[in-house]
C-alpha atoms as a PDB file:
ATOM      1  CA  UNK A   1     -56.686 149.140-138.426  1.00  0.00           C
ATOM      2  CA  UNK A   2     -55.277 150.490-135.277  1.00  0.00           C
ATOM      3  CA  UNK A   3     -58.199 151.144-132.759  1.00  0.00           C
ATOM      4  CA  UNK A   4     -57.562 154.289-130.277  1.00  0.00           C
ATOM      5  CA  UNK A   5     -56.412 152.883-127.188  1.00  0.00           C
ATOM      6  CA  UNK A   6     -56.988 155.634-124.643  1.00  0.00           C
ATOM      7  CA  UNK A   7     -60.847 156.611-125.354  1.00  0.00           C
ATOM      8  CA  UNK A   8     -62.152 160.242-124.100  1.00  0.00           C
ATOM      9  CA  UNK A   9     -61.363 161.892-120.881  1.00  0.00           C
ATOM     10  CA  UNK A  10     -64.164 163.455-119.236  1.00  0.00           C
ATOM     11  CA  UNK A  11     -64.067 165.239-116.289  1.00  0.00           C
ATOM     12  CA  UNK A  12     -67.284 166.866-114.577  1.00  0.00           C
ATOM     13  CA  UNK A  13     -67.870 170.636-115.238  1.00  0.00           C
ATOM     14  CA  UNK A  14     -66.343 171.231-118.310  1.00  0.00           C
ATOM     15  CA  UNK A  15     -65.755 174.197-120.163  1.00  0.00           C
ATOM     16  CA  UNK A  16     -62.903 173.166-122.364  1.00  0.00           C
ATOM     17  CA  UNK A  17     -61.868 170.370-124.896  1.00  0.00           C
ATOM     18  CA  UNK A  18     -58.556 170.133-126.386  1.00  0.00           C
ATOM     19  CA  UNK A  19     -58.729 167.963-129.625  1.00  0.00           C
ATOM     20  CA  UNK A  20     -55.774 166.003-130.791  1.00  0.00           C
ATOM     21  CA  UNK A  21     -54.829 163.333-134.040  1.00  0.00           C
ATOM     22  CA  UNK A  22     -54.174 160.084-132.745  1.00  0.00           C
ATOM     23  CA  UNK A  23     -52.192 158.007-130.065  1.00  0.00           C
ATOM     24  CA  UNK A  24     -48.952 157.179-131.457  1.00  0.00           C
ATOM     25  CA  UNK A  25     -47.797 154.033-132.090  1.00  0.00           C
ATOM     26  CA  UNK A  26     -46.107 153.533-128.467  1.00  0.00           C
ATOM     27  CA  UNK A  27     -49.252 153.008-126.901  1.00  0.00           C
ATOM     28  CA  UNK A  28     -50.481 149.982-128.948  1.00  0.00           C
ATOM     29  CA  UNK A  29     -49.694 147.026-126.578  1.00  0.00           C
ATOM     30  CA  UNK A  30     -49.345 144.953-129.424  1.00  0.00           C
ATOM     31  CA  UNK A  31     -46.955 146.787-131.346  1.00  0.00           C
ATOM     32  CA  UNK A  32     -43.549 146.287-131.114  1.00  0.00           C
ATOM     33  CA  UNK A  33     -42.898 149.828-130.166  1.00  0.00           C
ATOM     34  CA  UNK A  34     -45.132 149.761-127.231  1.00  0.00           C
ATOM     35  CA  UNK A  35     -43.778 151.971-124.070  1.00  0.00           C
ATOM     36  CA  UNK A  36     -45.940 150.986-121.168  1.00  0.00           C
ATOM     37  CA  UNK A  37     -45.018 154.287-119.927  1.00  0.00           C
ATOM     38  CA  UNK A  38     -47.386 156.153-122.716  1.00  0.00           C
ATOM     39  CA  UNK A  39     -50.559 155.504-120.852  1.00  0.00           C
ATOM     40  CA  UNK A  40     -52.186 158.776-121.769  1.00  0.00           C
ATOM     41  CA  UNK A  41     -52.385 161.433-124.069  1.00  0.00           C
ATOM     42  CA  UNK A  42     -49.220 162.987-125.340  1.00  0.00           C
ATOM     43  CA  UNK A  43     -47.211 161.276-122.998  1.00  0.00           C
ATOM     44  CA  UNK A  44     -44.446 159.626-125.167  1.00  0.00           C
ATOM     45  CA  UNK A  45     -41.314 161.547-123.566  1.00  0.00           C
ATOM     46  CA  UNK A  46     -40.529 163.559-126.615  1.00  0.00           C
ATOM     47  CA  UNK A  47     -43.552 165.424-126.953  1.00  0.00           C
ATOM     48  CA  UNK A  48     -43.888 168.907-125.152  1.00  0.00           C
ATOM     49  CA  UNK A  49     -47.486 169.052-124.301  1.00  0.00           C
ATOM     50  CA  UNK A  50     -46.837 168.117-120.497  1.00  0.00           C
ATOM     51  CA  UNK A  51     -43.885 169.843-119.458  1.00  0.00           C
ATOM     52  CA  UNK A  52     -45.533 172.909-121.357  1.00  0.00           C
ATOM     53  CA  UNK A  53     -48.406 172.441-118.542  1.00  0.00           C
ATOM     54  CA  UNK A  54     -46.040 172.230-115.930  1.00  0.00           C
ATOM     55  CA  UNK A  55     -44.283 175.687-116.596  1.00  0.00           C
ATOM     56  CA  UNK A  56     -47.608 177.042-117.314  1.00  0.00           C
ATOM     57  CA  UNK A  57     -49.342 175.365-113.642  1.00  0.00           C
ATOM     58  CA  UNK A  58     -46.347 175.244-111.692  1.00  0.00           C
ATOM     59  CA  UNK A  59     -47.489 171.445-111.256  1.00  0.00           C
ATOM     60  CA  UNK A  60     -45.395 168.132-111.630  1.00  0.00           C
ATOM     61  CA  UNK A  61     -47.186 166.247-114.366  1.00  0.00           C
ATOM     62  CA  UNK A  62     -45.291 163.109-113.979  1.00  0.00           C
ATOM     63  CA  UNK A  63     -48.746 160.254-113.662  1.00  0.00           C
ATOM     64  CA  UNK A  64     -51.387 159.863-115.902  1.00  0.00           C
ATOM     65  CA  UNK A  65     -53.384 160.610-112.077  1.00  0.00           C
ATOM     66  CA  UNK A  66     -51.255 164.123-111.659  1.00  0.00           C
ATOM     67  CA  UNK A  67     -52.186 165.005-115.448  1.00  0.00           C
ATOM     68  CA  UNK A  68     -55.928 163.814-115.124  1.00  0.00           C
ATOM     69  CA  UNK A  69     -56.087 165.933-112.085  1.00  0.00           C
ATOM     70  CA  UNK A  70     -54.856 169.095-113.080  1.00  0.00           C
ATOM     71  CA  UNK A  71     -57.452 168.726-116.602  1.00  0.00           C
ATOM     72  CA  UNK A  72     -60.339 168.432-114.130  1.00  0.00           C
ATOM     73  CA  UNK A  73     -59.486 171.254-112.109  1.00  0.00           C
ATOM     74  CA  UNK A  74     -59.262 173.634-115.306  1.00  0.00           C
ATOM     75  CA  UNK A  75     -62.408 171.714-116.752  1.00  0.00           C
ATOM     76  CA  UNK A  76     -60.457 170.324-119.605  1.00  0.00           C
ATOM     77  CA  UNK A  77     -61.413 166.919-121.729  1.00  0.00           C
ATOM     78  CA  UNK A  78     -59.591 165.760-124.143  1.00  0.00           C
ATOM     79  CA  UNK A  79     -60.618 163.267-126.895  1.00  0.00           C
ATOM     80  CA  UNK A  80     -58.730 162.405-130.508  1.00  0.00           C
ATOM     81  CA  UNK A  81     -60.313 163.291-133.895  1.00  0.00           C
ATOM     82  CA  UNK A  82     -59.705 159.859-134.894  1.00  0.00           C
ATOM     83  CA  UNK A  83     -61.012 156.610-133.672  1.00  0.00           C
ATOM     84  CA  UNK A  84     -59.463 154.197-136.067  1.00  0.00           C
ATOM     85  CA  UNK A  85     -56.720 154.672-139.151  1.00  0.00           C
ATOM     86  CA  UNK A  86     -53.789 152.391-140.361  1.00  0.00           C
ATOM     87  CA  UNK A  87     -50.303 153.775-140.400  1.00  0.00           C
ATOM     88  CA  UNK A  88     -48.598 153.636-144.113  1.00  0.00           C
ATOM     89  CA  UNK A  89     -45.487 153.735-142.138  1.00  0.00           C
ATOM     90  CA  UNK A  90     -44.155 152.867-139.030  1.00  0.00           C
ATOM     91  CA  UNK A  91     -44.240 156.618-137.588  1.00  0.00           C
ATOM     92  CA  UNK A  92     -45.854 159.083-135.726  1.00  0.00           C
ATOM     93  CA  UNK A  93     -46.741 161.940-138.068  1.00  0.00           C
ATOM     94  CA  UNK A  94     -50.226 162.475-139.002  1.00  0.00           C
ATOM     95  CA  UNK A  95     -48.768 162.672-142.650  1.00  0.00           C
ATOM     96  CA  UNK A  96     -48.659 159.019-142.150  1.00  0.00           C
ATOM     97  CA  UNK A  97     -52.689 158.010-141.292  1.00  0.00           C
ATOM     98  CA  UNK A  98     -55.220 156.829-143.321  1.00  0.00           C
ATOM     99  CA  UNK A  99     -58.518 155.314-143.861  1.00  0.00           C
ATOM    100  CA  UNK A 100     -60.084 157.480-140.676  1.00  0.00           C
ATOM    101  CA  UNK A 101     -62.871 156.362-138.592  1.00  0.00           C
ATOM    102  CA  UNK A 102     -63.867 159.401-136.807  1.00  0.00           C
ATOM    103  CA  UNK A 103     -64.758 159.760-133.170  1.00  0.00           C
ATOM    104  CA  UNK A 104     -68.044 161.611-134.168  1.00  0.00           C
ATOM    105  CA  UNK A 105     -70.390 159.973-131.634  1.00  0.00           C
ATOM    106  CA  UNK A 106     -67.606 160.376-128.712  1.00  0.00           C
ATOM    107  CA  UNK A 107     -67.012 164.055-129.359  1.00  0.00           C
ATOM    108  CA  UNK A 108     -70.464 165.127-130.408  1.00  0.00           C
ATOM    109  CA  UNK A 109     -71.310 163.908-126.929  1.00  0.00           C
ATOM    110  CA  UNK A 110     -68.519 166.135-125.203  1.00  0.00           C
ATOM    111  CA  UNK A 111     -69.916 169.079-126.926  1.00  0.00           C
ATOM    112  CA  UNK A 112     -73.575 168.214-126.874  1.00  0.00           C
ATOM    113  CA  UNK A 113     -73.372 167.340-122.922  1.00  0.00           C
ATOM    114  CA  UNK A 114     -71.262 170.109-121.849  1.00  0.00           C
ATOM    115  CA  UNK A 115     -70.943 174.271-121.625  1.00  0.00           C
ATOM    116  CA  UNK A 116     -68.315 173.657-123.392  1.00  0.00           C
ATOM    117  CA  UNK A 117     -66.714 177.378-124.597  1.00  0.00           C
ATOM    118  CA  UNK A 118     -63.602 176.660-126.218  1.00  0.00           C
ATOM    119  CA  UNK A 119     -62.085 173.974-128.529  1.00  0.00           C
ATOM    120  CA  UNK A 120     -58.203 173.543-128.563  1.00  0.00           C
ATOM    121  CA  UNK A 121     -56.513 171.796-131.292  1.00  0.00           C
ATOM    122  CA  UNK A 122     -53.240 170.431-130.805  1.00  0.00           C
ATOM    123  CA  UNK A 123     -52.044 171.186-134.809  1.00  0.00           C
ATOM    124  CA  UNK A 124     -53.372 172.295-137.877  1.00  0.00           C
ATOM    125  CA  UNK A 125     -54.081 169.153-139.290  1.00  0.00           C
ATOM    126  CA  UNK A 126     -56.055 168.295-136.259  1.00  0.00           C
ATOM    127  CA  UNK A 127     -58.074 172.163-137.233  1.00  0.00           C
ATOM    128  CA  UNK A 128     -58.485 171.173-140.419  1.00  0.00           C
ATOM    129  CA  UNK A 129     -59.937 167.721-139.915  1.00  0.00           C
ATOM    130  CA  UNK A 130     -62.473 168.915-137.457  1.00  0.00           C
ATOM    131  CA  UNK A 131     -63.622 171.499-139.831  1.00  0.00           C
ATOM    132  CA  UNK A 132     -64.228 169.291-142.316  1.00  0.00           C
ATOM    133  CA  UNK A 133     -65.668 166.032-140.562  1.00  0.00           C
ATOM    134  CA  UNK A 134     -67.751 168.386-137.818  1.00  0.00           C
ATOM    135  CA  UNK A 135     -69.092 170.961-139.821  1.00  0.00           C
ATOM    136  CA  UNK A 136     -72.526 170.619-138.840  1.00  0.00           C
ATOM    137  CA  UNK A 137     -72.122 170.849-135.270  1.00  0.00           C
ATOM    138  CA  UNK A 138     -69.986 173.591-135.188  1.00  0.00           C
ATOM    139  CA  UNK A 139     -72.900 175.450-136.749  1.00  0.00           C
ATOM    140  CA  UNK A 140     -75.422 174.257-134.218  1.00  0.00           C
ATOM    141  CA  UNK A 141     -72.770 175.927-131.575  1.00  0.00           C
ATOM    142  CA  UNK A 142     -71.668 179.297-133.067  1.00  0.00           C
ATOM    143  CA  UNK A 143     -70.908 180.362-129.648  1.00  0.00           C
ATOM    144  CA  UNK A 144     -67.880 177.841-128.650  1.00  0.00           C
ATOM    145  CA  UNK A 145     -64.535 179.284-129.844  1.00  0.00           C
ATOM    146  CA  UNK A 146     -62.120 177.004-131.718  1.00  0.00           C
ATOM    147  CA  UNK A 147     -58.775 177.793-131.327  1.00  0.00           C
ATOM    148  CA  UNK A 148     -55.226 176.127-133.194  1.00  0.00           C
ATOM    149  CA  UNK A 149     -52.445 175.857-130.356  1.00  0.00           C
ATOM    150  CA  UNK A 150     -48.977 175.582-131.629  1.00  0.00           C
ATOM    151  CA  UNK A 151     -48.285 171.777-131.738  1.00  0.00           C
ATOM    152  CA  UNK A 152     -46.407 169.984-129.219  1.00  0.00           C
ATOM    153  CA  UNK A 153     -44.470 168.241-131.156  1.00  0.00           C
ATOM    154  CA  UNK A 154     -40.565 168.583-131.004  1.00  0.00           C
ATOM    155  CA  UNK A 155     -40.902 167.967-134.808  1.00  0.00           C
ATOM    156  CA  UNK A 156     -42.649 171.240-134.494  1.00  0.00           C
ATOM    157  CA  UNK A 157     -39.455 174.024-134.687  1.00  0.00           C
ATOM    158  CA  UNK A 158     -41.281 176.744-136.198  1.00  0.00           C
ATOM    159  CA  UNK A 159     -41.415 178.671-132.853  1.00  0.00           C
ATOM    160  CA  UNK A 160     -39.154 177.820-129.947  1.00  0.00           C
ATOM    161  CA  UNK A 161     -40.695 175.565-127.110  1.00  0.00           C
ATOM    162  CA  UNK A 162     -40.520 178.611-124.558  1.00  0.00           C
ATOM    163  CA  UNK A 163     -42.819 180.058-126.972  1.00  0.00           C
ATOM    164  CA  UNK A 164     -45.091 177.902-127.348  1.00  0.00           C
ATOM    165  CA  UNK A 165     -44.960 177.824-123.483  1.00  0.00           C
ATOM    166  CA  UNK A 166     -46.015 181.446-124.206  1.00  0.00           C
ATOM    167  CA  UNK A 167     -48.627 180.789-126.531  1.00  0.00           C
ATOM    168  CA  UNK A 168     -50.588 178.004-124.607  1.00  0.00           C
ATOM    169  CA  UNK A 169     -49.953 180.455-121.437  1.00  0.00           C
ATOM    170  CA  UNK A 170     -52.025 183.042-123.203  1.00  0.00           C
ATOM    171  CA  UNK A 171     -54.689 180.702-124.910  1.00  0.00           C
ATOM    172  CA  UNK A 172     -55.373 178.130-122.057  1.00  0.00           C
ATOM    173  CA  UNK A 173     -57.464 178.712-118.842  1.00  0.00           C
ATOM    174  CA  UNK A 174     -55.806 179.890-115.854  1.00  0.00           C
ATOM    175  CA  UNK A 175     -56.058 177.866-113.099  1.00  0.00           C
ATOM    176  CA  UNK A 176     -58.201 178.851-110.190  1.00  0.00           C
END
C-alpha cells in the first residue's frame, strides 16, 4: 500500500477545493521512479495543471511556494480522493489503483470547516469516486457546486490543451 505523500493543502479563507486521484508514483521517495522535483500536486512535468494556471494568472508557477501562494490568494485547497491504494502496474493512470482507503476524515474536514462553494474535480473518475464514497455529505451541503474540469493530463487529448486553458479560465475563480 502506497500511503499519499503530500497530505491536504489548506489555506485560510477558503471558498474552493479542487479534488484530485492520487500522487503519482514520482513522488514516493522510495520508489525507484521518485523525482524529487514532484513535491506537490500535479507537478510531474508532463501534466498541464500548472502551466494551465499560469496562462490563466499570468503567474510563474515554477515552486511548490509560487503554486501554494497563488491557491491561497484564490482560496483554493486541494486534497486527493484517495489516501492509500496499491498500483497493479507500475503507472500513473487511475485505471491502475486499487484497494482505496479514502481520505474521508481529511476532506470532510475541508468541507465541514470551510464556506466552501465549489468543488473541482480534476477527471471523471475523480467525479465519480466522490459521488459514490461522499454521498452523504454532499447531501448535508446542497448548496456547494461540484464541478468536472477537463483533466490535466497530456494523456487527456480529447480537447486541445488551449482549451482546456479555456475551460478552467471559465470554471475557476478569477483572481482578485
Amino acid at each position: 500500500m502506497e500511503k499519499h505523500v503530500f497530505g491536504d493543502f489548506v489555506p485560510e479563507n477558503l471558498r474552493y477545493l479542487i479534488l484530485g486521484s492520487f500522487p503519482v508514483k514520482q513522488a514516493v521517495k522510495t520508489s525507484s521512479f521518485y523525482d524529487e522535483g514532484y513535491d506537490f500536486f500535479y507537478s510531474i512535468k508532463r501534466n498541464q495543471f500548472w502551466p494551465i494556471l499560469e496562462k490563466i494568472y499570468g503567474r510563474e508557477l515554477k515552486t511548490k511556494q509560487a503554486k501554494q501562494q497563488l491557491l491561497s490568494d484564490l482560496g483554493i485547497a486541494m486534497a486527493d480522493i484517495i489516501l492509500k491504494c496499491e498500483r497493479t502496474r507500475a503507472s500513473n493512470l487511475d485505471a491502475n489503483l486499487a484497494n482505496f482507503v479514502y481520505n474521508t476524515k481529511g476532506i470532510k474536514k475541508i468541507l465541514r470547516g470551510n464556506q466552501i462553494e465549489k468543488v473541482f474535480f480534476t477527471s471523471r473518475f475523480v467525479e465519480q469516486k466522490f459521488r459514490q464514497v461522499f454521498k452523504k455529505i454532499i447531501e448535508n451541503f446542497p448548496k456547494i457546486e461540484l464541478i468536472t474540469l477537463p483533466s490535466p493530463s497530456p494523456r487527456y487529448v480529447l480537447i486541445t490543451k488551449e482549451q482546456k486553458i479555456k475551460e478552467y479560465q471559465r470554471l475557476l475563480p478569477i483572481l482578485n
